[in-house]
Protein backbone atom coordinates (compact mmCIF):
# COMPACT_ATOMS: atom_id res chain seq x y z
CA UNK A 1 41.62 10.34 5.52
CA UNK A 2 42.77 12.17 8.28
CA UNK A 3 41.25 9.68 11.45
CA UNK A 4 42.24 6.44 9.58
CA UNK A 5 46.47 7.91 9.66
CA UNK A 6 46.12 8.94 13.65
CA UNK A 7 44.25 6.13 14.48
CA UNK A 8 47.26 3.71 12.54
CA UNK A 9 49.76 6.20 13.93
CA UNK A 10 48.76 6.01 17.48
CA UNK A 11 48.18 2.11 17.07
CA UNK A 12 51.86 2.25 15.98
CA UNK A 13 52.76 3.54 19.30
CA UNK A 14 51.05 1.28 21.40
CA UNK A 15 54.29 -0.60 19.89
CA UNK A 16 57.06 1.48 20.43
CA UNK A 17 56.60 3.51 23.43
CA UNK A 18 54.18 0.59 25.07
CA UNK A 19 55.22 1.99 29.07
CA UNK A 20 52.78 5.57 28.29
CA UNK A 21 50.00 3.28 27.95
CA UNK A 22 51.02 0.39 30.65
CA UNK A 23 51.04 3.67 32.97
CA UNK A 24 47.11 4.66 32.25
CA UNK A 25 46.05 1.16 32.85
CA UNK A 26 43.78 0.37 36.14
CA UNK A 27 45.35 -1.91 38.61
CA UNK A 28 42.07 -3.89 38.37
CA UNK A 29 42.80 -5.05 34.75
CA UNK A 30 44.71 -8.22 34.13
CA UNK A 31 47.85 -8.81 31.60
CA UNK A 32 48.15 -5.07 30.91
CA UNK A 33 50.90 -5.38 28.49
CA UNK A 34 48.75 -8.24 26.68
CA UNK A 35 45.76 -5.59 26.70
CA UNK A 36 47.84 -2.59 25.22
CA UNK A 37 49.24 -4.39 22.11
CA UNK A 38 45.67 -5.75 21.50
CA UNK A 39 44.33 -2.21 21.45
CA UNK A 40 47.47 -0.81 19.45
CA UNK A 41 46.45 -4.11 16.85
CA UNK A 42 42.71 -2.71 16.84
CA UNK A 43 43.88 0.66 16.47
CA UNK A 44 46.43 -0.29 13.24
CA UNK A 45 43.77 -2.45 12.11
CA UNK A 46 40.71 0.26 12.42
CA UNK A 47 42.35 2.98 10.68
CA UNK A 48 43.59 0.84 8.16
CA UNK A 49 40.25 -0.64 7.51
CA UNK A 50 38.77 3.30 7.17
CA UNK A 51 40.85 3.91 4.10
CA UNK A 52 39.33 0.75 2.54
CA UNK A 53 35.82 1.46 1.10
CA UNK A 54 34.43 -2.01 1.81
CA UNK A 55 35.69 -2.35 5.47
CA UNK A 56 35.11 1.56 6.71
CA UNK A 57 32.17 0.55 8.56
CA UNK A 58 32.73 -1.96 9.99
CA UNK A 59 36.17 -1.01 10.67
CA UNK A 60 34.30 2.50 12.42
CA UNK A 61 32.31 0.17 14.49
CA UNK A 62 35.38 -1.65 15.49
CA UNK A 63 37.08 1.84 16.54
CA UNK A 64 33.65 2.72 18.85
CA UNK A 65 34.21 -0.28 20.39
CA UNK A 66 37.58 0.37 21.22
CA UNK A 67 36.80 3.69 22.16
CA UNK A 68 34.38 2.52 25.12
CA UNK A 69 36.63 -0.20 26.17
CA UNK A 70 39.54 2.07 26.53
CA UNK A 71 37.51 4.66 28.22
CA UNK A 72 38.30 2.89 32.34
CA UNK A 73 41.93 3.92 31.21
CA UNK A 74 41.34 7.84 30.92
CA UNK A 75 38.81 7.90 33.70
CA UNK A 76 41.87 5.96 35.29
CA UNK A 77 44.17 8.71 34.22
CA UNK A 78 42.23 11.65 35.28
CA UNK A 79 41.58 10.08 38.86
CA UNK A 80 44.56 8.81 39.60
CA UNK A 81 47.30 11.41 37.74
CA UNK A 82 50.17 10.28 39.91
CA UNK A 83 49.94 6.77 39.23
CA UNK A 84 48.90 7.14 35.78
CA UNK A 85 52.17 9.33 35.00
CA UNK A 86 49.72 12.63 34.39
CA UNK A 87 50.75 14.55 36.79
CA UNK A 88 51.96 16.99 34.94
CA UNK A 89 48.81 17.46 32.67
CA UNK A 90 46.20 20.05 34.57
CA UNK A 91 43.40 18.57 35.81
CA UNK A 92 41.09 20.36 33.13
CA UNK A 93 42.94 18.77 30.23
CA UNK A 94 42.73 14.96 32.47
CA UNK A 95 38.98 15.62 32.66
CA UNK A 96 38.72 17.33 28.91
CA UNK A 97 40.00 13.84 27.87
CA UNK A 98 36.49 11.74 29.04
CA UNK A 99 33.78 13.92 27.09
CA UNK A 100 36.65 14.00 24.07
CA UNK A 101 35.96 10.01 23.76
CA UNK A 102 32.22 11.13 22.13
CA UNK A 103 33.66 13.24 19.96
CA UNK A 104 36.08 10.57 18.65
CA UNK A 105 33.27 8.28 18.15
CA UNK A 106 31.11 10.72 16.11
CA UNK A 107 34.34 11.66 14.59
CA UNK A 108 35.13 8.05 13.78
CA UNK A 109 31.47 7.13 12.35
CA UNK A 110 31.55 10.43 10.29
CA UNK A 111 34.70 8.95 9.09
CA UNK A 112 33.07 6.06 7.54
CA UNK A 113 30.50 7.75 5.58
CA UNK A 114 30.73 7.23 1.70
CA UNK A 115 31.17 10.45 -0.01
CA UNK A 116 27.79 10.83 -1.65
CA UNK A 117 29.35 11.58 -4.91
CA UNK A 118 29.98 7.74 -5.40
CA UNK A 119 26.58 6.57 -4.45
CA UNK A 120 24.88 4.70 -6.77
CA UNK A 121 21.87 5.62 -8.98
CA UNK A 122 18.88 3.65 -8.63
CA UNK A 123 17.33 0.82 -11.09
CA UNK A 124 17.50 1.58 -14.59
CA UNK A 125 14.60 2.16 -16.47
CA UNK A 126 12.83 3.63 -13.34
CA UNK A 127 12.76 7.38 -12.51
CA UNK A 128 11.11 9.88 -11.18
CA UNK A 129 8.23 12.11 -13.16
CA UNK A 130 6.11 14.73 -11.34
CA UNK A 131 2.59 13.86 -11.36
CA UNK A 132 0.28 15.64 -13.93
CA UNK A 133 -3.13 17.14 -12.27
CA UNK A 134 -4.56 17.48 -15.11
């Protein structure tokens, strides 16, 4: 599953290259390092939980929400492109960024969908018969 690897990968780099995401976080927020390793955790922990069957919803849901509460940071980034270290990105990829977050989210709760191939039949003993006019 292709959103549960990036979403672990970029969870990963929360971790490694923390100062990218220290950079896109508004002044206003407190204990920014504290705040980017708990959204790198969510991340690792989100993906992770989409590859398990039993925990991709709720796991999805856990994503959205991470999604919104991340979201001050690009609006952050696309306002302020100095301080945020986007300076270099054009202002139509800063701003491509915000309506990107919905597309994450429906991307994220497609995610979690079972495949209906493993769906479960319904009560034994019970189907389905057309009904006779005569």
């Amino acid at each position: 599953m292709l959103a549960a690897l990036i979403y672990v990968f970029a969870g990963i780099l929360h971790f490694i290259r923390p100062q990218v995401y220290l950079k896109i976080m508004p002044p206003y927020l407190p204990w920014h390092m504290a705040l980017v390793q708990v959204s790198g955790a969510c991340e690792i922990l989100g993906g992770a939980g989409l590859l398990i069957p039993a925990t991709r919803r709720i796991a999805a849901w856990g994503l959205v929400a991470l999604l919104v509460a991340v979201f001050p940071a690009n609006v952050y980034m696309a306002t302020n492109p100095v301080e945020a270290g986007a300076a270099e990105f054009s202002a139509a990829l800063r701003w491509g960024r915000l309506p990107l977050q919905a597309v994450l989210i429906a991307w994220v709760l497609w995610s979690s969908k079972t495949p209906t191939s493993t769906t479960k039949p319904g009560p034994p003993g019970r189907s389905i018969r057309p009904v006779s006019s005569n």
